[in-house]
N, C-alpha and C. Protein backbone atom coordinates (compact mmCIF):
# COMPACT_ATOMS: atom_id res chain seq x y z
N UNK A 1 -7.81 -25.24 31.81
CA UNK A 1 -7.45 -24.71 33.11
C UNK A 1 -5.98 -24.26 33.07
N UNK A 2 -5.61 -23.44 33.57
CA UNK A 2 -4.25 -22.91 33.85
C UNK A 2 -3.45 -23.15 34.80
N UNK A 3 -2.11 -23.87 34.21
CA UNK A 3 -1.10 -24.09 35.32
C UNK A 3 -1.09 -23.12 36.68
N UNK A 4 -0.78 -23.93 37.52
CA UNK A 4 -0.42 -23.37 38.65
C UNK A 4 0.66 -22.77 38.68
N UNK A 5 0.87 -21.48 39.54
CA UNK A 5 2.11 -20.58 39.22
C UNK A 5 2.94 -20.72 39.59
N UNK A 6 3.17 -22.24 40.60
CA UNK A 6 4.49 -22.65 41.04
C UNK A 6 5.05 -23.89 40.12
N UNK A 7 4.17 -24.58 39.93
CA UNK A 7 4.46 -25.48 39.14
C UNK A 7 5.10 -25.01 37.57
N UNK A 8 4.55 -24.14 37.42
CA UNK A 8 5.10 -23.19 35.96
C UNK A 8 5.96 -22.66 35.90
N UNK A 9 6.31 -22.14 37.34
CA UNK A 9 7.52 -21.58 37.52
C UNK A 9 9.18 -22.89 37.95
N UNK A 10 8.73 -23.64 38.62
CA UNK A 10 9.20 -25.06 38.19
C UNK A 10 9.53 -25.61 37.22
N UNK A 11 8.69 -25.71 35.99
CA UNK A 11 8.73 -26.14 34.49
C UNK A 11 9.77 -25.43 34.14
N UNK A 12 9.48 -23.96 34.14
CA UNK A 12 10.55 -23.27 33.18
C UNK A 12 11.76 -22.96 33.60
N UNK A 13 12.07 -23.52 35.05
CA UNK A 13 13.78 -23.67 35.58
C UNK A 13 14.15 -25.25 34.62
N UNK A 14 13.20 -25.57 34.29
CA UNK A 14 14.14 -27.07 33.49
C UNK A 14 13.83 -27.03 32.12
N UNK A 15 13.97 -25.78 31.58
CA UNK A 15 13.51 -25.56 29.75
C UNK A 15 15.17 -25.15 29.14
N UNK A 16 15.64 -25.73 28.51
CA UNK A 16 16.80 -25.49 27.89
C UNK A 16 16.88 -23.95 27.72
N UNK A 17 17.43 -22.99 27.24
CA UNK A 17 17.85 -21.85 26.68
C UNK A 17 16.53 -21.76 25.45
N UNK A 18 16.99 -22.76 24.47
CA UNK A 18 15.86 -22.46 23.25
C UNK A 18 14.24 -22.54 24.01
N UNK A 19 14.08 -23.66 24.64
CA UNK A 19 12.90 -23.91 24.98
C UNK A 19 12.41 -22.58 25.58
N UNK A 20 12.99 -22.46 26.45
CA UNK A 20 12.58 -20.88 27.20
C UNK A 20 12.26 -19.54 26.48
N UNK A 21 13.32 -19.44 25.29
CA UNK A 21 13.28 -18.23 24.61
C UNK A 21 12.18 -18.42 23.22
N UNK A 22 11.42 -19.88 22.96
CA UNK A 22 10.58 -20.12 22.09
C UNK A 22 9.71 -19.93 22.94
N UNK A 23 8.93 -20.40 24.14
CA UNK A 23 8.13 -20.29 24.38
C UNK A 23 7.40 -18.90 25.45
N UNK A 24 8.28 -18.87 26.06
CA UNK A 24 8.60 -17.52 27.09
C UNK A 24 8.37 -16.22 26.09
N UNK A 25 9.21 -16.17 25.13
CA UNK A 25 9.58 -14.45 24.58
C UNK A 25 9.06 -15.05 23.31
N UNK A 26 8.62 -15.54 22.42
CA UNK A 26 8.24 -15.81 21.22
C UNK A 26 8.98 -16.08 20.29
N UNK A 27 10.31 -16.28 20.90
CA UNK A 27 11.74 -16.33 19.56
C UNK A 27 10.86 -17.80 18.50
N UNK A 28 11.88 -17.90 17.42
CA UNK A 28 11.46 -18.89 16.41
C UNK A 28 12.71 -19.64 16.08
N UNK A 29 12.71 -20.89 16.35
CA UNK A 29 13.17 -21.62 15.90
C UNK A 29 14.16 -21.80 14.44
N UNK A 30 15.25 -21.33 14.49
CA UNK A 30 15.84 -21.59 12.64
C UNK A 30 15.52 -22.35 12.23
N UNK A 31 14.57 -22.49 10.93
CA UNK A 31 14.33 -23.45 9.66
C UNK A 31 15.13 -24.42 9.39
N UNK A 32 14.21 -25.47 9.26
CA UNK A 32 15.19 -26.45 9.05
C UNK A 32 16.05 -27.47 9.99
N UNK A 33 15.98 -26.64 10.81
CA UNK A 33 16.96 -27.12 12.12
C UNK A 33 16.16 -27.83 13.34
N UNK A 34 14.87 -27.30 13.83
CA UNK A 34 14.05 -28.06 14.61
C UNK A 34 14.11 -29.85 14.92
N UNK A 35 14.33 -30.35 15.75
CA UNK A 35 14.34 -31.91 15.88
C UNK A 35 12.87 -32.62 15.29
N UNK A 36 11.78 -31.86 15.29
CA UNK A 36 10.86 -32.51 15.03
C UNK A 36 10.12 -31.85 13.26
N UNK A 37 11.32 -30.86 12.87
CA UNK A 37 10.66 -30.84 11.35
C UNK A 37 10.95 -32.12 10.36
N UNK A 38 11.61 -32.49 10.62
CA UNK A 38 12.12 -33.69 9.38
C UNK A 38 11.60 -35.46 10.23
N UNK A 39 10.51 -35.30 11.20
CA UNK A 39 10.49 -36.19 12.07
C UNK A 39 8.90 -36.78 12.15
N UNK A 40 8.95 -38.44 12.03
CA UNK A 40 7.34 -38.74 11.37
C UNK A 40 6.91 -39.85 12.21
N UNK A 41 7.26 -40.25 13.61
CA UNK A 41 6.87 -41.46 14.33
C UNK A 41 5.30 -41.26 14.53
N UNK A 42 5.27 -42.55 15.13
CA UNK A 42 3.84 -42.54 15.45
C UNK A 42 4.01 -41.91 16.73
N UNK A 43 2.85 -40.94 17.36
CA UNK A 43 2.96 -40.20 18.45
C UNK A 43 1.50 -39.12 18.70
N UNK A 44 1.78 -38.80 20.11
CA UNK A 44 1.75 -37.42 19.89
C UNK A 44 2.62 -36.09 20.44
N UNK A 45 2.00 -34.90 20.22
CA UNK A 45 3.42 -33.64 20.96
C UNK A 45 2.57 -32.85 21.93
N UNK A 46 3.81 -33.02 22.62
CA UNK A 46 2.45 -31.82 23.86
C UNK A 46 3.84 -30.97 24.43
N UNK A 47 3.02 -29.98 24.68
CA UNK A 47 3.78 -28.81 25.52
C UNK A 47 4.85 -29.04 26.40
N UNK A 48 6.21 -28.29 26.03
CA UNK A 48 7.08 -28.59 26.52
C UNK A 48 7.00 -28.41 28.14
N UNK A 49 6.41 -27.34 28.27
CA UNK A 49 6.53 -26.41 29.68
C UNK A 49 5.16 -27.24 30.50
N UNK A 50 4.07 -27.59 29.88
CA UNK A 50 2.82 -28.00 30.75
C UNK A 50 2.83 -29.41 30.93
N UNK A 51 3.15 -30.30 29.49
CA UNK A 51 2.83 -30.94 29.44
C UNK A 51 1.57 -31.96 28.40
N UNK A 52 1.05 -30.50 27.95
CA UNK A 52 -0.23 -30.51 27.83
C UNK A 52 -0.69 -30.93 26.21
N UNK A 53 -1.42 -32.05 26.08
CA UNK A 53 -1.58 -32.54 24.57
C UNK A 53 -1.71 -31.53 23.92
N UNK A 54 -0.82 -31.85 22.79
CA UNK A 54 -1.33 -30.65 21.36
C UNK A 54 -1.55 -30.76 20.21
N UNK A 55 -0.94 -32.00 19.52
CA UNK A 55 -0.80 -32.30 18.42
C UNK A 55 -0.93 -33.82 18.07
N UNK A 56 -1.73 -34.51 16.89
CA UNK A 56 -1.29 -35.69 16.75
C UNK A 56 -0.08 -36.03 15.61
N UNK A 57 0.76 -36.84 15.64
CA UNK A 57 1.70 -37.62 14.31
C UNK A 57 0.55 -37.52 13.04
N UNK A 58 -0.54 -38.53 13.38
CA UNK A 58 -1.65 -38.34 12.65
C UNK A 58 -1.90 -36.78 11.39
N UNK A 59 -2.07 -35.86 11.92
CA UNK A 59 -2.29 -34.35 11.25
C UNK A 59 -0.65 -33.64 11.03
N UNK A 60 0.36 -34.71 11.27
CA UNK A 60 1.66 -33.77 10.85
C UNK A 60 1.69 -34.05 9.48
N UNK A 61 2.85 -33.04 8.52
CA UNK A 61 2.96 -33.31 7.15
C UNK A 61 3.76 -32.14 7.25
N UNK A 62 4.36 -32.78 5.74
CA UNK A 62 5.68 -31.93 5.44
C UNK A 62 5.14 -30.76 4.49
N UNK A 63 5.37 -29.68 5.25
CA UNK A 63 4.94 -28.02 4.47
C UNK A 63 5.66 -27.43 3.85
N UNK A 64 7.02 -27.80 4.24
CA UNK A 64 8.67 -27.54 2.94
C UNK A 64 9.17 -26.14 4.08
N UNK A 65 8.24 -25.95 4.77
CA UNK A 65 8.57 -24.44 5.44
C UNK A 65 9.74 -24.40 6.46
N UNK A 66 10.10 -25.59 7.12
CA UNK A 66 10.91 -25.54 8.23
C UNK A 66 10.39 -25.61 8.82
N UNK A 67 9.17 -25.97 9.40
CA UNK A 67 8.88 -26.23 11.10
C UNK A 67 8.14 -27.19 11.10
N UNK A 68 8.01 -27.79 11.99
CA UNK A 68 7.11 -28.74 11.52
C UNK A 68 5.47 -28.19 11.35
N UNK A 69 5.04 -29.15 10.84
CA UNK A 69 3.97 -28.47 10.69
C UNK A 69 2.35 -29.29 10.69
N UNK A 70 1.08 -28.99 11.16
CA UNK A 70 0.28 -29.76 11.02
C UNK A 70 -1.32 -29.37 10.96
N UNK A 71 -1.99 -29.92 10.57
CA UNK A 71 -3.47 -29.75 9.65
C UNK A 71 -4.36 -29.46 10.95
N UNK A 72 -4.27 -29.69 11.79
CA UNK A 72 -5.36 -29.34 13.21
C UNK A 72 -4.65 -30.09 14.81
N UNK A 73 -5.28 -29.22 15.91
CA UNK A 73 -4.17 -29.32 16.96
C UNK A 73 -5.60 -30.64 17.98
N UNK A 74 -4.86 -31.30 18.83
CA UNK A 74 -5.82 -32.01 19.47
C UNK A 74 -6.93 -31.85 19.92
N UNK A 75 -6.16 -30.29 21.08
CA UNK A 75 -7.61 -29.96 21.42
C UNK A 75 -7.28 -28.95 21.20
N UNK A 76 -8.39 -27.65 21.82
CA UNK A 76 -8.62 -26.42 21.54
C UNK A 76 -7.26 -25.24 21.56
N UNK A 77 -6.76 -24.81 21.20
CA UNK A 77 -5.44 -24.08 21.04
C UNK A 77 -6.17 -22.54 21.74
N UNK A 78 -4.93 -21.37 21.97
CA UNK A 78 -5.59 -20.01 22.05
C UNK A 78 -4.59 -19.41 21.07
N UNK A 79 -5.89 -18.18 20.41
CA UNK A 79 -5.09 -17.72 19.67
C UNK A 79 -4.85 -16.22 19.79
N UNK A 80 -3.90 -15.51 19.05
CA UNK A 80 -3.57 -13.91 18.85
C UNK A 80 -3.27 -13.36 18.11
N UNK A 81 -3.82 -12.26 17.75
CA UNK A 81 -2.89 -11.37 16.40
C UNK A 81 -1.52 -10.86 16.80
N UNK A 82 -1.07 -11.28 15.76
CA UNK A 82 0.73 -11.11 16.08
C UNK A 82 0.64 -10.30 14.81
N UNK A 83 1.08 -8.88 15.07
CA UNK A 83 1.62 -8.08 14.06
C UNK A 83 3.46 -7.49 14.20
N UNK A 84 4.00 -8.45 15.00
CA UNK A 84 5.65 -8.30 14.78
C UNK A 84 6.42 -8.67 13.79
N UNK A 85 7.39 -7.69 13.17
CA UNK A 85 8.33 -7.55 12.60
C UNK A 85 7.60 -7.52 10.91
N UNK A 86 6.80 -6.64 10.92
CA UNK A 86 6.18 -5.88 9.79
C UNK A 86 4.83 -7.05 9.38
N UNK A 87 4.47 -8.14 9.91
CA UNK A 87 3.22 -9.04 9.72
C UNK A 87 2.23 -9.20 10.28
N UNK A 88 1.40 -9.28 9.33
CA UNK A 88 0.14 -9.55 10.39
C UNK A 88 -0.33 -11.68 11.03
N UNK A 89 -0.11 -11.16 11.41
CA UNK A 89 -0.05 -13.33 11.64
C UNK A 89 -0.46 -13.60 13.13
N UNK A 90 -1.55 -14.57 13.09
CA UNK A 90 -2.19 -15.57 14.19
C UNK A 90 -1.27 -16.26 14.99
N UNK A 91 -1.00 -16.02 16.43
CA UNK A 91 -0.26 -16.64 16.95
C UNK A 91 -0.84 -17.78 17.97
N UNK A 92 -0.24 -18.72 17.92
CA UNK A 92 -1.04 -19.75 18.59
C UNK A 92 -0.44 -19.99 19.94
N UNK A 93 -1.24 -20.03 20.70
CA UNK A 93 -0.65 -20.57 22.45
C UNK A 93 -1.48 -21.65 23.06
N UNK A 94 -0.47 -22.67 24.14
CA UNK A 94 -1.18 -23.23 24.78
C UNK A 94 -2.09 -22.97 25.99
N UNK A 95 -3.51 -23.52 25.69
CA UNK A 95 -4.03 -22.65 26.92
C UNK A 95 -3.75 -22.92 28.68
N UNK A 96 -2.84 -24.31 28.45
CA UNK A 96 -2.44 -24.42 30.13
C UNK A 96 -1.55 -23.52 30.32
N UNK A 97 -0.29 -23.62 30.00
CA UNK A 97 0.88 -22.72 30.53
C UNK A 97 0.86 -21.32 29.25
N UNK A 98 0.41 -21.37 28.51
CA UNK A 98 0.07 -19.66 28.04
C UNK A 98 1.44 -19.82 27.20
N UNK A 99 1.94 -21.08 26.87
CA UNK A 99 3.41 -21.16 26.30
C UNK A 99 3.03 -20.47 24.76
N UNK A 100 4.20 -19.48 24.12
CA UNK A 100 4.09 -19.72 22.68
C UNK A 100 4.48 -20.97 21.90
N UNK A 101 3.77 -21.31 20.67
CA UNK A 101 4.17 -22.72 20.13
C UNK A 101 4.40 -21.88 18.75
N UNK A 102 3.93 -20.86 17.84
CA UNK A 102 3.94 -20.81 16.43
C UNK A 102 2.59 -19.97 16.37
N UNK A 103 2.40 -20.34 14.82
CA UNK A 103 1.16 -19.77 14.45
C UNK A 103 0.65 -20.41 13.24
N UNK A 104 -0.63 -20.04 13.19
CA UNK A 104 -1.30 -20.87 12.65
C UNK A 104 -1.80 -20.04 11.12
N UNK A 105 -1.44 -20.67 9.67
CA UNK A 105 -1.67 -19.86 8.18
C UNK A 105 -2.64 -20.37 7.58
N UNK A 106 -3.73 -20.06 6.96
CA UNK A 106 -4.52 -20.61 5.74
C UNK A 106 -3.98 -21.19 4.70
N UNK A 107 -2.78 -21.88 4.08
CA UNK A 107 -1.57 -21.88 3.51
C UNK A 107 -1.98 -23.68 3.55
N UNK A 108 -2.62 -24.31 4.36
CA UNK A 108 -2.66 -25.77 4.49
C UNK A 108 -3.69 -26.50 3.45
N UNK A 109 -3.20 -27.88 3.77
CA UNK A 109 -3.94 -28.60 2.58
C UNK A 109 -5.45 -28.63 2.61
N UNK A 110 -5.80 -28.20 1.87
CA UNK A 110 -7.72 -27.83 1.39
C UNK A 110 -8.32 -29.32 1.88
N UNK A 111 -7.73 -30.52 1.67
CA UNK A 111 -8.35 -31.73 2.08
C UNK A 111 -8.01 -31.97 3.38
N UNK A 112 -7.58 -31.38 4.16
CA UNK A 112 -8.03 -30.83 5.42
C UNK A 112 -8.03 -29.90 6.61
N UNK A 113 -8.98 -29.34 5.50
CA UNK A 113 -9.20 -27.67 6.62
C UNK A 113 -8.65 -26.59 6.05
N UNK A 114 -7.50 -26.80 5.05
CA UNK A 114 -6.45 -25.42 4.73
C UNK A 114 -5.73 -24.91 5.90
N UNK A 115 -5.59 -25.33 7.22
CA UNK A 115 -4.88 -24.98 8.03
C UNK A 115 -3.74 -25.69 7.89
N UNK A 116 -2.77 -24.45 8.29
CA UNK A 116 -0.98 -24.92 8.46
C UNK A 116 -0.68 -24.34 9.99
N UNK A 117 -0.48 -25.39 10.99
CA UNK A 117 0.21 -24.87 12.11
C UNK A 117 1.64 -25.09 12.33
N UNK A 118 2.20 -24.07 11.85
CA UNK A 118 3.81 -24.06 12.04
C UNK A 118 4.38 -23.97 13.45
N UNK A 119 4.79 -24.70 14.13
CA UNK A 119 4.88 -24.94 15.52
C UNK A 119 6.11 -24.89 15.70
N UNK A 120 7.16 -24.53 16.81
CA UNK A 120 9.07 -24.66 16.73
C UNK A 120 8.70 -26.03 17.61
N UNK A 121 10.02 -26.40 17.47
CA UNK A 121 10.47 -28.09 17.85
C UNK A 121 10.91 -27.70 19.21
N UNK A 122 10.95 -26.45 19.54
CA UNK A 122 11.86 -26.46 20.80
C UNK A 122 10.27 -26.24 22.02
N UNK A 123 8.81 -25.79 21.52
CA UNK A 123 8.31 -25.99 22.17
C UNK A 123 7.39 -26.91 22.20
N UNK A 124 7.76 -28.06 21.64
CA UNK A 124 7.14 -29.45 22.06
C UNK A 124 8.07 -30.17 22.33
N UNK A 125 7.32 -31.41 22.92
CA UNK A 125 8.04 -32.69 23.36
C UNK A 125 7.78 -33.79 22.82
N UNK A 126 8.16 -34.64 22.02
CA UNK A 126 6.80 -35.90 21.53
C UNK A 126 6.86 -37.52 22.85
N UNK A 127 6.21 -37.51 22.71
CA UNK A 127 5.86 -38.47 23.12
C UNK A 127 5.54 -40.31 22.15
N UNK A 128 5.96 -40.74 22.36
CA UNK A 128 5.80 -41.89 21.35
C UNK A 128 4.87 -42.58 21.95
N UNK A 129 4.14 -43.22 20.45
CA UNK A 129 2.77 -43.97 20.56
C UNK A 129 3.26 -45.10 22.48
N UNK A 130 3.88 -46.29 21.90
CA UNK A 130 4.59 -47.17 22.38
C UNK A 130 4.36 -46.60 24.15
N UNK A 131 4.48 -45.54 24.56
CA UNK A 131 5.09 -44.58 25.83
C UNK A 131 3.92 -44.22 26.15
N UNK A 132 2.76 -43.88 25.25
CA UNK A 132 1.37 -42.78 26.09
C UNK A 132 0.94 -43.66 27.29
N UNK A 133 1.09 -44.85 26.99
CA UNK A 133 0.53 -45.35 28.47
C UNK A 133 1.45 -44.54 29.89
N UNK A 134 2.23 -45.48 29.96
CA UNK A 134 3.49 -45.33 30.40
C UNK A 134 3.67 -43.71 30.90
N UNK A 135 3.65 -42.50 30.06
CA UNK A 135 3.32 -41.18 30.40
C UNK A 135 2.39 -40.41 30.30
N UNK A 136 1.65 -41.14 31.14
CA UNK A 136 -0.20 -40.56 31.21
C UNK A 136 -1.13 -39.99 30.12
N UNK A 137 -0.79 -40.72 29.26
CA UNK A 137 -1.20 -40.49 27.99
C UNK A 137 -2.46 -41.51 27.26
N UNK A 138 -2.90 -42.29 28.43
CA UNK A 138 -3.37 -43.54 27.37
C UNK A 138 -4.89 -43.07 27.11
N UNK A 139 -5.36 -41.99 27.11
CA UNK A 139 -6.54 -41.85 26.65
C UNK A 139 -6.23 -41.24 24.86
N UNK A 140 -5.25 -41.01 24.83
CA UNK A 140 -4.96 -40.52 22.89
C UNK A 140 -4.16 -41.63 22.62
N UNK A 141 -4.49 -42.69 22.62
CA UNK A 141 -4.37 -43.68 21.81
C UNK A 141 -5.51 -44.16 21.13
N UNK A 142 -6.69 -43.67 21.86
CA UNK A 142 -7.88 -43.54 20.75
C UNK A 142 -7.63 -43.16 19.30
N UNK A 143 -6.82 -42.20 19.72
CA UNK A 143 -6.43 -40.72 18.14
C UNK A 143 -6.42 -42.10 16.81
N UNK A 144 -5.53 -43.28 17.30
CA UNK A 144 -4.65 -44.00 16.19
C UNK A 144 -5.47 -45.41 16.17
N UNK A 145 -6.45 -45.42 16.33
CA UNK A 145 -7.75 -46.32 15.76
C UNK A 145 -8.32 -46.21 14.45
């Protein structure tokens, strides 16, 4: 279902500069630099702007690429052909707030799936295991059974 257009418009008066320009206009994150590429708690990440689950700790792993990166998204992602700046490449969005997160390469580990979703740090949030209760999260604590 899709955010409401006030509430969205709400969200994105409280998105930092990066957050806004990653998810809003499609900018990318500099390599390397993301808070959550070099970053391995137990968790999960959900949409900066919605809210909205996306990812488990579980399916993250280190791709060497700079972003973080991970083998399959929680739930259903939307996707697009992105042919900017001379490539052809799958761009991935969330389907509540329509946020950009990255895109998604065949480039991933064969033992599971061959998918690589390169995601920027500036459009997630994580959430720690410890916290899903606590921030309406306690139904993906199933994920870590």
């Amino acid at each position: 279902m899709k955010m409401d257009k006030d509430k969205k418009e709400q969200a994105l008066k409280n998105l930092s500069k990066e957050e806004y320009a990653s998810t809003q206009k499609a900018a990318t994150d500099f390599p390397f630099m993301g808070k959550y590429d070099n970053f391995y708690e137990k968790g999960i990440y959900v949409d900066v702007v919605s809210g909205e689950p996306l990812f488990s700790s579980l399916d993250k792993y280190d791709s060497g690429c700079g972003w973080p990166s991970f083998t399959k998204p929680i739930k259903k992602l939307d996707y697009h052909r992105d042919q900017s700046h001379n490539m052809d490449r799958t761009e991935v969005t969330s389907p509540e707030s329509d946020s950009h997160l990255g895109h998604v390469f065949s480039d991933g580990p064969t033992d599971k799936g061959g998918l690589r979703y390169c995601i920027n740090s500036s459009a997630l949030k994580f959430v720690p295991y410890d916290k899903l209760d606590e921030e309406g999260y306690s139904q993906y604590k199933a994920l870590f059974k």
